[in-house]
Protein backbone atom coordinates (compact mmCIF):
# COMPACT_ATOMS: atom_id res chain seq x y z
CA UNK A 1 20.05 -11.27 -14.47
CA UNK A 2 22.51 -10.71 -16.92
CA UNK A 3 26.21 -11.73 -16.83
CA UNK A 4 29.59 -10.90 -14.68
CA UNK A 5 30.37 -8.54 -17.05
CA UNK A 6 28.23 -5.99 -15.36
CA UNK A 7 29.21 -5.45 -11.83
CA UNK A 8 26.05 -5.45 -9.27
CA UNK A 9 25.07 -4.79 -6.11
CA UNK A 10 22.57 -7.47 -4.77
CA UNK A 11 21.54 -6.12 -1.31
CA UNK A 12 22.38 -7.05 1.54
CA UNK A 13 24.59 -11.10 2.04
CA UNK A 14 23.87 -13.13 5.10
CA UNK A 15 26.93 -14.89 6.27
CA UNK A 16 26.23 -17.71 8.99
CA UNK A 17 26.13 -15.18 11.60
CA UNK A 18 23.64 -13.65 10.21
CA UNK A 19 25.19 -9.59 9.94
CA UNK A 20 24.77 -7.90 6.50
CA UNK A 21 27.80 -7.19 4.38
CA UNK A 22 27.13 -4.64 2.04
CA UNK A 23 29.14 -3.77 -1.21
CA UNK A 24 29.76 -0.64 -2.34
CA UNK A 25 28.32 -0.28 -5.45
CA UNK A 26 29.66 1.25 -8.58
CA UNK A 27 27.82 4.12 -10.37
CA UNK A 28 25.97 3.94 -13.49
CA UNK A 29 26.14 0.33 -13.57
CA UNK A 30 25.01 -0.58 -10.46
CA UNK A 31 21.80 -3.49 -9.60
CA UNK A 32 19.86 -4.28 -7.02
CA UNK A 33 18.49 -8.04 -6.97
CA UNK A 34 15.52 -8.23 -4.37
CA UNK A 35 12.75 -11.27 -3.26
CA UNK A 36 10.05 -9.86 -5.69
CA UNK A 37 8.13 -7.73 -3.72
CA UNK A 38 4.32 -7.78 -2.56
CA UNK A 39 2.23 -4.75 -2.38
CA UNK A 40 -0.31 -4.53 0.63
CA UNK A 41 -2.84 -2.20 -0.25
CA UNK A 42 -3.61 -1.95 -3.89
CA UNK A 43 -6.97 -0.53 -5.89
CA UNK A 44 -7.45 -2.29 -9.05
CA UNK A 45 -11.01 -0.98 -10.07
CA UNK A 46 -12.79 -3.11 -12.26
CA UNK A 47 -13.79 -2.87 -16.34
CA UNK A 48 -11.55 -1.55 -18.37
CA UNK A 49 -9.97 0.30 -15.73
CA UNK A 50 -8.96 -3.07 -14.23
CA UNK A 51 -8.02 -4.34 -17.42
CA UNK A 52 -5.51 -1.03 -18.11
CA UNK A 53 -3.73 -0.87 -14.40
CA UNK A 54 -3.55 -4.61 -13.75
CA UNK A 55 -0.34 -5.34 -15.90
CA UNK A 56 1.32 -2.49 -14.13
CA UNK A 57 1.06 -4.27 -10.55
CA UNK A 58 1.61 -7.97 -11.86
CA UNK A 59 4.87 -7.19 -13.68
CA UNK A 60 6.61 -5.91 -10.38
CA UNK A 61 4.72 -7.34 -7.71
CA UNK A 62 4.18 -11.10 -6.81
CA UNK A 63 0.82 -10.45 -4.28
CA UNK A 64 -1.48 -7.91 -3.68
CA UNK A 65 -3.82 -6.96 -0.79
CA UNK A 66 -7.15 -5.93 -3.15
CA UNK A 67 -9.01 -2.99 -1.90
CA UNK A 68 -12.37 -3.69 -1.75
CA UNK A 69 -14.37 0.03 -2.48
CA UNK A 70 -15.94 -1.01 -5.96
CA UNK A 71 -19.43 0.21 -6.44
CA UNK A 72 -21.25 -1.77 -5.01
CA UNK A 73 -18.77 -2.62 -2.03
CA UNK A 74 -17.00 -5.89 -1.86
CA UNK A 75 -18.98 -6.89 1.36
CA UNK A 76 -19.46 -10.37 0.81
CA UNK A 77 -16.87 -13.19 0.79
CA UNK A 78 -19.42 -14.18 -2.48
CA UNK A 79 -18.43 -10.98 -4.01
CA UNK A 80 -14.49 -11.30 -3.06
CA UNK A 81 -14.80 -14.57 -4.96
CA UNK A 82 -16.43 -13.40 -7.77
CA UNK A 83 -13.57 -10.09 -7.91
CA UNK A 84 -11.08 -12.47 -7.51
CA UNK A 85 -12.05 -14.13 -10.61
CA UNK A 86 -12.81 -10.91 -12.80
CA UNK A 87 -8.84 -10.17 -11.66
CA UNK A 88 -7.40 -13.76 -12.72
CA UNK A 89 -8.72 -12.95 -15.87
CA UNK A 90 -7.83 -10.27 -16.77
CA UNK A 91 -4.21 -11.04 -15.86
CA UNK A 92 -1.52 -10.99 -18.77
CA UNK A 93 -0.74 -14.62 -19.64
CA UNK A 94 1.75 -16.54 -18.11
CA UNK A 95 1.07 -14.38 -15.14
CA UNK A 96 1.86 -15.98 -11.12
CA UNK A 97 0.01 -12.56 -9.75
CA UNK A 98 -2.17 -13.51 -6.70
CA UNK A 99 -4.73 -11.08 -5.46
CA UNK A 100 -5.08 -11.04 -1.67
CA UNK A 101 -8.66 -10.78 -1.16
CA UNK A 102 -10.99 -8.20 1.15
CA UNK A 103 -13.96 -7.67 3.06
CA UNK A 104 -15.85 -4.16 3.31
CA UNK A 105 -16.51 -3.58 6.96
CA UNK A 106 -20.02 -2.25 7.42
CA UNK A 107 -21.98 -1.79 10.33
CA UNK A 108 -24.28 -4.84 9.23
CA UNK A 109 -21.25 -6.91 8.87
CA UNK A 110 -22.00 -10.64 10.45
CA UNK A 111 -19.92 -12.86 12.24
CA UNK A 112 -20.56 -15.32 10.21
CA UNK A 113 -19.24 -13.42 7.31
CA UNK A 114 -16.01 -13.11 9.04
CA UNK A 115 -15.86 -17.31 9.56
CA UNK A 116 -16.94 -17.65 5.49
CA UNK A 117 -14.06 -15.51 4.39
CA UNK A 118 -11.56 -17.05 6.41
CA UNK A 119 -12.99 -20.38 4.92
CA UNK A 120 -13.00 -19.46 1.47
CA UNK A 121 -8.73 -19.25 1.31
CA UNK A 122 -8.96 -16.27 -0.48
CA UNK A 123 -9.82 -13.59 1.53
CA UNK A 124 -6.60 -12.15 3.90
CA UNK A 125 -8.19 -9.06 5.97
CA UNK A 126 -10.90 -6.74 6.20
CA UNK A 127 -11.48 -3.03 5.57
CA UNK A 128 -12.68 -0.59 7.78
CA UNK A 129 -13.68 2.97 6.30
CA UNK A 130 -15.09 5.25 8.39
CA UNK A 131 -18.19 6.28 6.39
CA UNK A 132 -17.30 9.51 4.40
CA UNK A 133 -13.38 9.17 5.02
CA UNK A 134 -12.13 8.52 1.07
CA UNK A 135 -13.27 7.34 -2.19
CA UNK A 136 -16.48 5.17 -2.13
CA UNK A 137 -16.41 5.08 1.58
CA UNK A 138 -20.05 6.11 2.26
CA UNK A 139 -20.65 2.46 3.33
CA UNK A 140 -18.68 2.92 5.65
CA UNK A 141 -18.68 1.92 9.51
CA UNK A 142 -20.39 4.48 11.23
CA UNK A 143 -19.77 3.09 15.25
CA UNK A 144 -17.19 0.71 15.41
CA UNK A 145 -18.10 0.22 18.88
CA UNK A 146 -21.39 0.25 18.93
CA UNK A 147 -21.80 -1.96 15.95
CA UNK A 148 -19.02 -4.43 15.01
CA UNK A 149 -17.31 -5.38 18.60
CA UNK A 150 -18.77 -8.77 17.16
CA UNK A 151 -17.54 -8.96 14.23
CA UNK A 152 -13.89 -8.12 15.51
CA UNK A 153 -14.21 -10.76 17.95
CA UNK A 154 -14.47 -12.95 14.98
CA UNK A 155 -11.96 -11.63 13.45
CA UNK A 156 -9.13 -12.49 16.25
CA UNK A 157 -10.93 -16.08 16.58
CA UNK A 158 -9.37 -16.28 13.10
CA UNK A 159 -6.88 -14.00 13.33
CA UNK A 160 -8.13 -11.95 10.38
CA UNK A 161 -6.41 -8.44 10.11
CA UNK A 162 -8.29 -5.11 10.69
CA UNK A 163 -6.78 -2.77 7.92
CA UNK A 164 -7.90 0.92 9.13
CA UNK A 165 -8.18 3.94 7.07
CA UNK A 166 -7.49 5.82 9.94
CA UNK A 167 -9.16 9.02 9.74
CA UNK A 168 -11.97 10.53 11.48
CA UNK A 169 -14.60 11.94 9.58
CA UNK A 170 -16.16 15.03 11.89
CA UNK A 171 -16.05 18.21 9.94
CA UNK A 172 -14.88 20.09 13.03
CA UNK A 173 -12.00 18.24 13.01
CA UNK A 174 -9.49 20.23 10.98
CA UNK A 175 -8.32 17.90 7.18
CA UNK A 176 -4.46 17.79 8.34
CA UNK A 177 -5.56 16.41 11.94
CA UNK A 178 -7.92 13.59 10.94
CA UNK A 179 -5.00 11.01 11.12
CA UNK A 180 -3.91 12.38 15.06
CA UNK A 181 -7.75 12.55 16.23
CA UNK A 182 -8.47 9.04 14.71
CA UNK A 183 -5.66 7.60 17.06
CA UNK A 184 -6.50 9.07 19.75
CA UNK A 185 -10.31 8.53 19.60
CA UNK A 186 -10.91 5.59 17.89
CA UNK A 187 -7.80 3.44 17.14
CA UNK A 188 -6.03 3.76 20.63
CA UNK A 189 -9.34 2.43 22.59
CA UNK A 190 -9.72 -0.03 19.89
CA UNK A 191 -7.03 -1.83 20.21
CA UNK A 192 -7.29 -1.44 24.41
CA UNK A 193 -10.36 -3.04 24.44
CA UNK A 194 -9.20 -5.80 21.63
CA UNK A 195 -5.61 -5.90 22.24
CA UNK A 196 -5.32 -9.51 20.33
CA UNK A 197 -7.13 -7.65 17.37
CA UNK A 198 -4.28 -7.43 14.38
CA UNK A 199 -4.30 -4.03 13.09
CA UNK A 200 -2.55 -2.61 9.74
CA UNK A 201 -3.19 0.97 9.73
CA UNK A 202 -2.80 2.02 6.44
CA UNK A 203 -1.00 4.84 4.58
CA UNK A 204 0.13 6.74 7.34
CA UNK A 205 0.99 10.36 7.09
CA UNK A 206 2.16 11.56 10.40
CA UNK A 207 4.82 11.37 12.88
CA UNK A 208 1.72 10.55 15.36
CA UNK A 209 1.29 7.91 13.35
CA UNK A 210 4.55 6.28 13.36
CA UNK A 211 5.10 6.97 17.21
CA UNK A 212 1.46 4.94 17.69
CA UNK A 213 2.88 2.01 15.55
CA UNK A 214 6.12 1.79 17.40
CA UNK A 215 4.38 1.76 20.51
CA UNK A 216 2.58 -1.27 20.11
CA UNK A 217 3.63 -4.62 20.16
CA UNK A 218 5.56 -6.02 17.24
CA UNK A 219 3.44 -8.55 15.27
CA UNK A 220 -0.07 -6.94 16.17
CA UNK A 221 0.10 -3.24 15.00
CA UNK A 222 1.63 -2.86 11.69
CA UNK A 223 1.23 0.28 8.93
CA UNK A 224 1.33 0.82 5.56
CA UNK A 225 3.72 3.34 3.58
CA UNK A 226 3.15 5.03 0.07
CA UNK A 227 5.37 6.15 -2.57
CA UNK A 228 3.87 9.87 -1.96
CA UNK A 229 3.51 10.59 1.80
CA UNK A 230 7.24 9.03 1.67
CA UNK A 231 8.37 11.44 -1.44
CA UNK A 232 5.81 14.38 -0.95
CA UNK A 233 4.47 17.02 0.88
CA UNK A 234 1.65 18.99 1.40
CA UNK A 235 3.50 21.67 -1.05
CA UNK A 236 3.19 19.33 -3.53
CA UNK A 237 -0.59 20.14 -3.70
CA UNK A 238 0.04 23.76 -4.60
CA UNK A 239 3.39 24.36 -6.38
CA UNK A 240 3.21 25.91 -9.74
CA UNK A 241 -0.47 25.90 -9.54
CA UNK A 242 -3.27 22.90 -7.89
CA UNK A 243 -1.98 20.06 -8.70
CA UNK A 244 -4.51 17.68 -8.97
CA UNK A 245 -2.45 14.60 -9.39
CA UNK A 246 -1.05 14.71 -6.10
CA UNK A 247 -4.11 14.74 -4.18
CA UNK A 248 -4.81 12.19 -1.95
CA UNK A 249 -6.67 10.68 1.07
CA UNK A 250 -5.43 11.03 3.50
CA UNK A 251 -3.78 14.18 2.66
CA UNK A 252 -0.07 15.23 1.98
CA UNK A 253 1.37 16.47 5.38
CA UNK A 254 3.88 18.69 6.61
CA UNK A 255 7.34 17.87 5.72
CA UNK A 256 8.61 17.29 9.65
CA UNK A 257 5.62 14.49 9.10
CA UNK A 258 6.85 13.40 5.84
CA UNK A 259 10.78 13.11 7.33
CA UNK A 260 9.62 10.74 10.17
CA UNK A 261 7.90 8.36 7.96
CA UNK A 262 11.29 8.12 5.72
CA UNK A 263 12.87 7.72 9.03
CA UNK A 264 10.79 4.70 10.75
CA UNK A 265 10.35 3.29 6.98
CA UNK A 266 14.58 3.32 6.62
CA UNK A 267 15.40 2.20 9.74
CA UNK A 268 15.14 -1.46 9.56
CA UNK A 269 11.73 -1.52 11.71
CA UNK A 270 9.64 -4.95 11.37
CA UNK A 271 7.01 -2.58 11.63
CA UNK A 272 6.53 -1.25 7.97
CA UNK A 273 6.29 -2.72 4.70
CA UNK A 274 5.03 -1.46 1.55
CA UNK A 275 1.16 -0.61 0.22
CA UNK A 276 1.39 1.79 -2.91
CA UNK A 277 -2.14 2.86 -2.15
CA UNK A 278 -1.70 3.29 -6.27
CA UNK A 279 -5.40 4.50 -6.61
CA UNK A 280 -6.16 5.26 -10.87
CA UNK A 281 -8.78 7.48 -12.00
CA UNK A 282 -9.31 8.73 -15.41
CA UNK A 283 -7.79 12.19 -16.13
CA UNK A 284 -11.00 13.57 -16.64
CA UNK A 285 -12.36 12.98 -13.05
CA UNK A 286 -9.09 14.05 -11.62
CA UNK A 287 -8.95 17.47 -13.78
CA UNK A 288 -12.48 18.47 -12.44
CA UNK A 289 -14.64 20.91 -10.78
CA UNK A 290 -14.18 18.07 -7.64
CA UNK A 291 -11.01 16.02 -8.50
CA UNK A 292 -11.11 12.78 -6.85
CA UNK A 293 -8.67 12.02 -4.33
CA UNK A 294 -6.20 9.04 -5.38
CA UNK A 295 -2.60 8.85 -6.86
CA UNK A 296 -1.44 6.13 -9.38
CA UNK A 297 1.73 4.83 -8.54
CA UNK A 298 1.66 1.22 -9.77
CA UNK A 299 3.96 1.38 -12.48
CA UNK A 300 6.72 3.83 -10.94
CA UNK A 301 6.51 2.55 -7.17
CA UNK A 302 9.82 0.38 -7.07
CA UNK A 303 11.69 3.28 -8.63
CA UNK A 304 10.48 5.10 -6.36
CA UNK A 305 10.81 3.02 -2.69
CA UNK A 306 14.05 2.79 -4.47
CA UNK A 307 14.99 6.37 -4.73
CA UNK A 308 13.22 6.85 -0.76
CA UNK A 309 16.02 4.30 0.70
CA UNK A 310 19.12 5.25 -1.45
CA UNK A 311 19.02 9.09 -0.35
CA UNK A 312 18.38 7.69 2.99
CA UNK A 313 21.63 5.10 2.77
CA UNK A 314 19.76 2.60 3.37
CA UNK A 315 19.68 0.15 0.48
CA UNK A 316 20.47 -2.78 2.15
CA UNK A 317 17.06 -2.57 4.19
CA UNK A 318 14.79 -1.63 1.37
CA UNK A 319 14.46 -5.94 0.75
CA UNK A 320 12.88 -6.03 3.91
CA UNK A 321 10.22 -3.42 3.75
CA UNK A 322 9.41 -4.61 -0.10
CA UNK A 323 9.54 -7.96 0.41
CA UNK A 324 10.15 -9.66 3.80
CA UNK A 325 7.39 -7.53 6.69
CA UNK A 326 4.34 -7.77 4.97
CA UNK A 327 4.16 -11.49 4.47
CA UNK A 328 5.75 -11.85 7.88
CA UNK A 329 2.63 -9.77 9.29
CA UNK A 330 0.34 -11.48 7.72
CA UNK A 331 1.73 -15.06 8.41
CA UNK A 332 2.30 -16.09 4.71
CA UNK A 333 5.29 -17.46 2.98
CA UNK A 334 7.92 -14.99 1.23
CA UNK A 335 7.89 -15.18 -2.41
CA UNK A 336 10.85 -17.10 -3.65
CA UNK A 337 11.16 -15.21 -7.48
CA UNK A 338 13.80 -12.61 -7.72
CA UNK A 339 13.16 -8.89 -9.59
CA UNK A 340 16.33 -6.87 -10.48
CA UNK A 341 16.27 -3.14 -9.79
CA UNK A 342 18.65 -1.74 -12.35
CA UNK A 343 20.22 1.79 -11.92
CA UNK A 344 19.28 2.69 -15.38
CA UNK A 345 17.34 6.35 -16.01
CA UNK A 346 14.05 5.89 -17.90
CA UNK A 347 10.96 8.68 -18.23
CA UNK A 348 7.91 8.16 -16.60
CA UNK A 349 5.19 8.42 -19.68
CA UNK A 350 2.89 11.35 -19.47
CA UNK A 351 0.12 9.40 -19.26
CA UNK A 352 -1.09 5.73 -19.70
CA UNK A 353 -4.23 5.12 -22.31
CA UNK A 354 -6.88 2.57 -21.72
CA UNK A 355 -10.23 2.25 -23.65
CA UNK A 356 -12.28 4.75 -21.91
CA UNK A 357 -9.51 7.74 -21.30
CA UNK A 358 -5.70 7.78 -19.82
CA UNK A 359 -4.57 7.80 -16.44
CA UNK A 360 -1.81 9.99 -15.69
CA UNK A 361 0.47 8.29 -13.31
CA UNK A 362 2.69 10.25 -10.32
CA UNK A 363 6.03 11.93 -11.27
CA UNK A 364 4.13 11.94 -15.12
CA UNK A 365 7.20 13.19 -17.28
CA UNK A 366 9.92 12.71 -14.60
CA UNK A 367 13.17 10.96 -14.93
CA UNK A 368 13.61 7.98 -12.33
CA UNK A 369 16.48 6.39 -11.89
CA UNK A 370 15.99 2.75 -11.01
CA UNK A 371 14.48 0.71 -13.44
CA UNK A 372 12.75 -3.13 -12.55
CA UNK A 373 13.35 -5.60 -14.43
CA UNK A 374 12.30 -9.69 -13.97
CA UNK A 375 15.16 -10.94 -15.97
């Protein structure tokens, strides 16, 4: 960060008694210097897709939890190696970017698996999709009960997170209740008959959702919160015509969903940290007949969180949720490097190019106002 010259404002100062003292900023020039963040849930593709989206994440973020729906799945701790490698490198040189390996939960999945994963030092958590629920989910866990009560046990032996897509995949069940029904049905019993099981439940999208978090206990239930079910509602899907680029699984929500999420997230709550979900897919399979579902947020989501906890007044706690309650969770060490958030207005490119087509990114053409920076 640059000199005295330009006054900042650097978050939240601990005194010895530990209480926050936090400086009013001034206007245009004003900075925010945060522990660089981690993101904890992150799709990074692979081929040139990988190649394209990866400098986006490892300029920003110092970890990442790596989704593991390639085709085939990532069901192996083998095959997390083997990813892990194809992401070192095809990181940008002079990169420190560490990718957080995971498992693909199937109903085949082994013990044995579990105790080679946790072995291996790279892989943090495994994934369940229920079959169907999202993009390349059809390997999915079909009866979690019935089939991987094992495999779980194995997991708390090591204490290996369960990160849940939580949505049920019954076609009776109505799109904008999948989230509620999977809590109720699945999730709730889960963790009743596991309750030592640690559970992320990812990208949540209702107030359901938050009120099942924050009735757990602290250090065992955890969620996930995105740029868009943070900024967006379901609105967003329609205004001005389908808008493709906002679709996502799960879906955009009602906005009395979309303000309790902003609430829980701005509060101060141990409970949430950050997981972009950032998702690319070429234009052309997003502009389609059958869009697929996924929004790219990788290289906007710090302006973004950003915006979220400054129209909320609550600046001094967005350090925690980007950079403190995820590692915390997951029992590893807080980075140490600094990024610099700089209140500086910059355009969000219409669209990124890589070899094989362009990815147009959320708020494409948009003005943001806080700008990272790692100097």
């Amino acid at each position: 960060m640059h000199s005295s010259a330009v006054s900042s404002f650097s978050g939240p100062v601990i005194t010895p008694a530990s209480k926050p003292i936090i400086r009013k900023p001034t206007a245009a020039s004003m900075e925010l210097k945060l522990t660089k963040p981690d993101d904890w849930h992150l799709h990074l593709r692979d081929g040139d897709l990988l190649q394209a989206v990866l400098p986006h994440t490892a300029s920003s973020f110092g970890r990442a939890i790596v989704m593991p729906n390639l085709k085939p799945p990532i069901t192996t701790t083998a095959a997390a190696v083997a990813y892990r490698d194809s992401i070192l490198g095809a990181l940008p040189t002079g990169s420190g970017f560490d990718p957080l390996m995971t498992l693909y939960l199937t109903d085949n999945t082994s013990p044995e698996e579990i105790e080679l994963a946790r072995r291996s030092g790279v892989v943090f958590a495994v994934k369940l999709y229920p079959a169907g629920a999202t993009t390349n989910s059809q390997d999915g866990v079909t009866d979690i009960f019935g089939k991987c009560i094992p495999v779980l046990e194995q997991m708390i032996e090591h204490s290996m997170p369960l990160l849940v897509h939580g949505e049920v995949t019954d076609p009776k069940v109505d799109t904008f209740d999948r989230e509620r029904v999977f809590i109720e049905t699945i999730l709730a019993p889960l963790i009743q008959k596991l309750p030592q099981l640690k559970v992320v439940m990812e990208h949540i999208t209702t107030m359901e959702a938050v009120k099942f978090v924050e009735s757990c206990t602290e250090g065992s239930v955890a969620a996930t919160v995105t740029p868009q079910h943070l900024l967006l509602n379901r609105n967003s899907l329609f205004q001005g015509g389908l808008q493709p680029h906002n679709y996502c699984l799960p879906v955009l929500k009602r906005e009395t969903h979309r303000q309790a999420i902003v609430k829980a997230v701005t509060s101060g709550s141990k409970r949430f940290f950050l997981g972009t979900d950032s998702a690319p897919h070429e234009r052309q399979k997003k502009e389609c007949s059958c869009g697929c579902a996924g929004i790219y947020s990788a290289p906007i989501a710090l302006s973004l969180y950003a915006k979220v906890f400054e129209e909320a007044g609550a600046l001094d706690k967005l350090e925690a949720f980007t950079s403190f309650n995820g590692p915390d969770f997951y029992g590893l060490q807080r980075n140490t490097s600094k990024i610099v958030l700089r209140r500086s207005p910059w355009r969000v490119p219409d669209s990124y190019q890589f070899k094989s087509g362009e990815i147009v990114p959320m708020f494409a053409g948009e003005t943001l106002e806080w700008l990272p920076s790692t100097d």
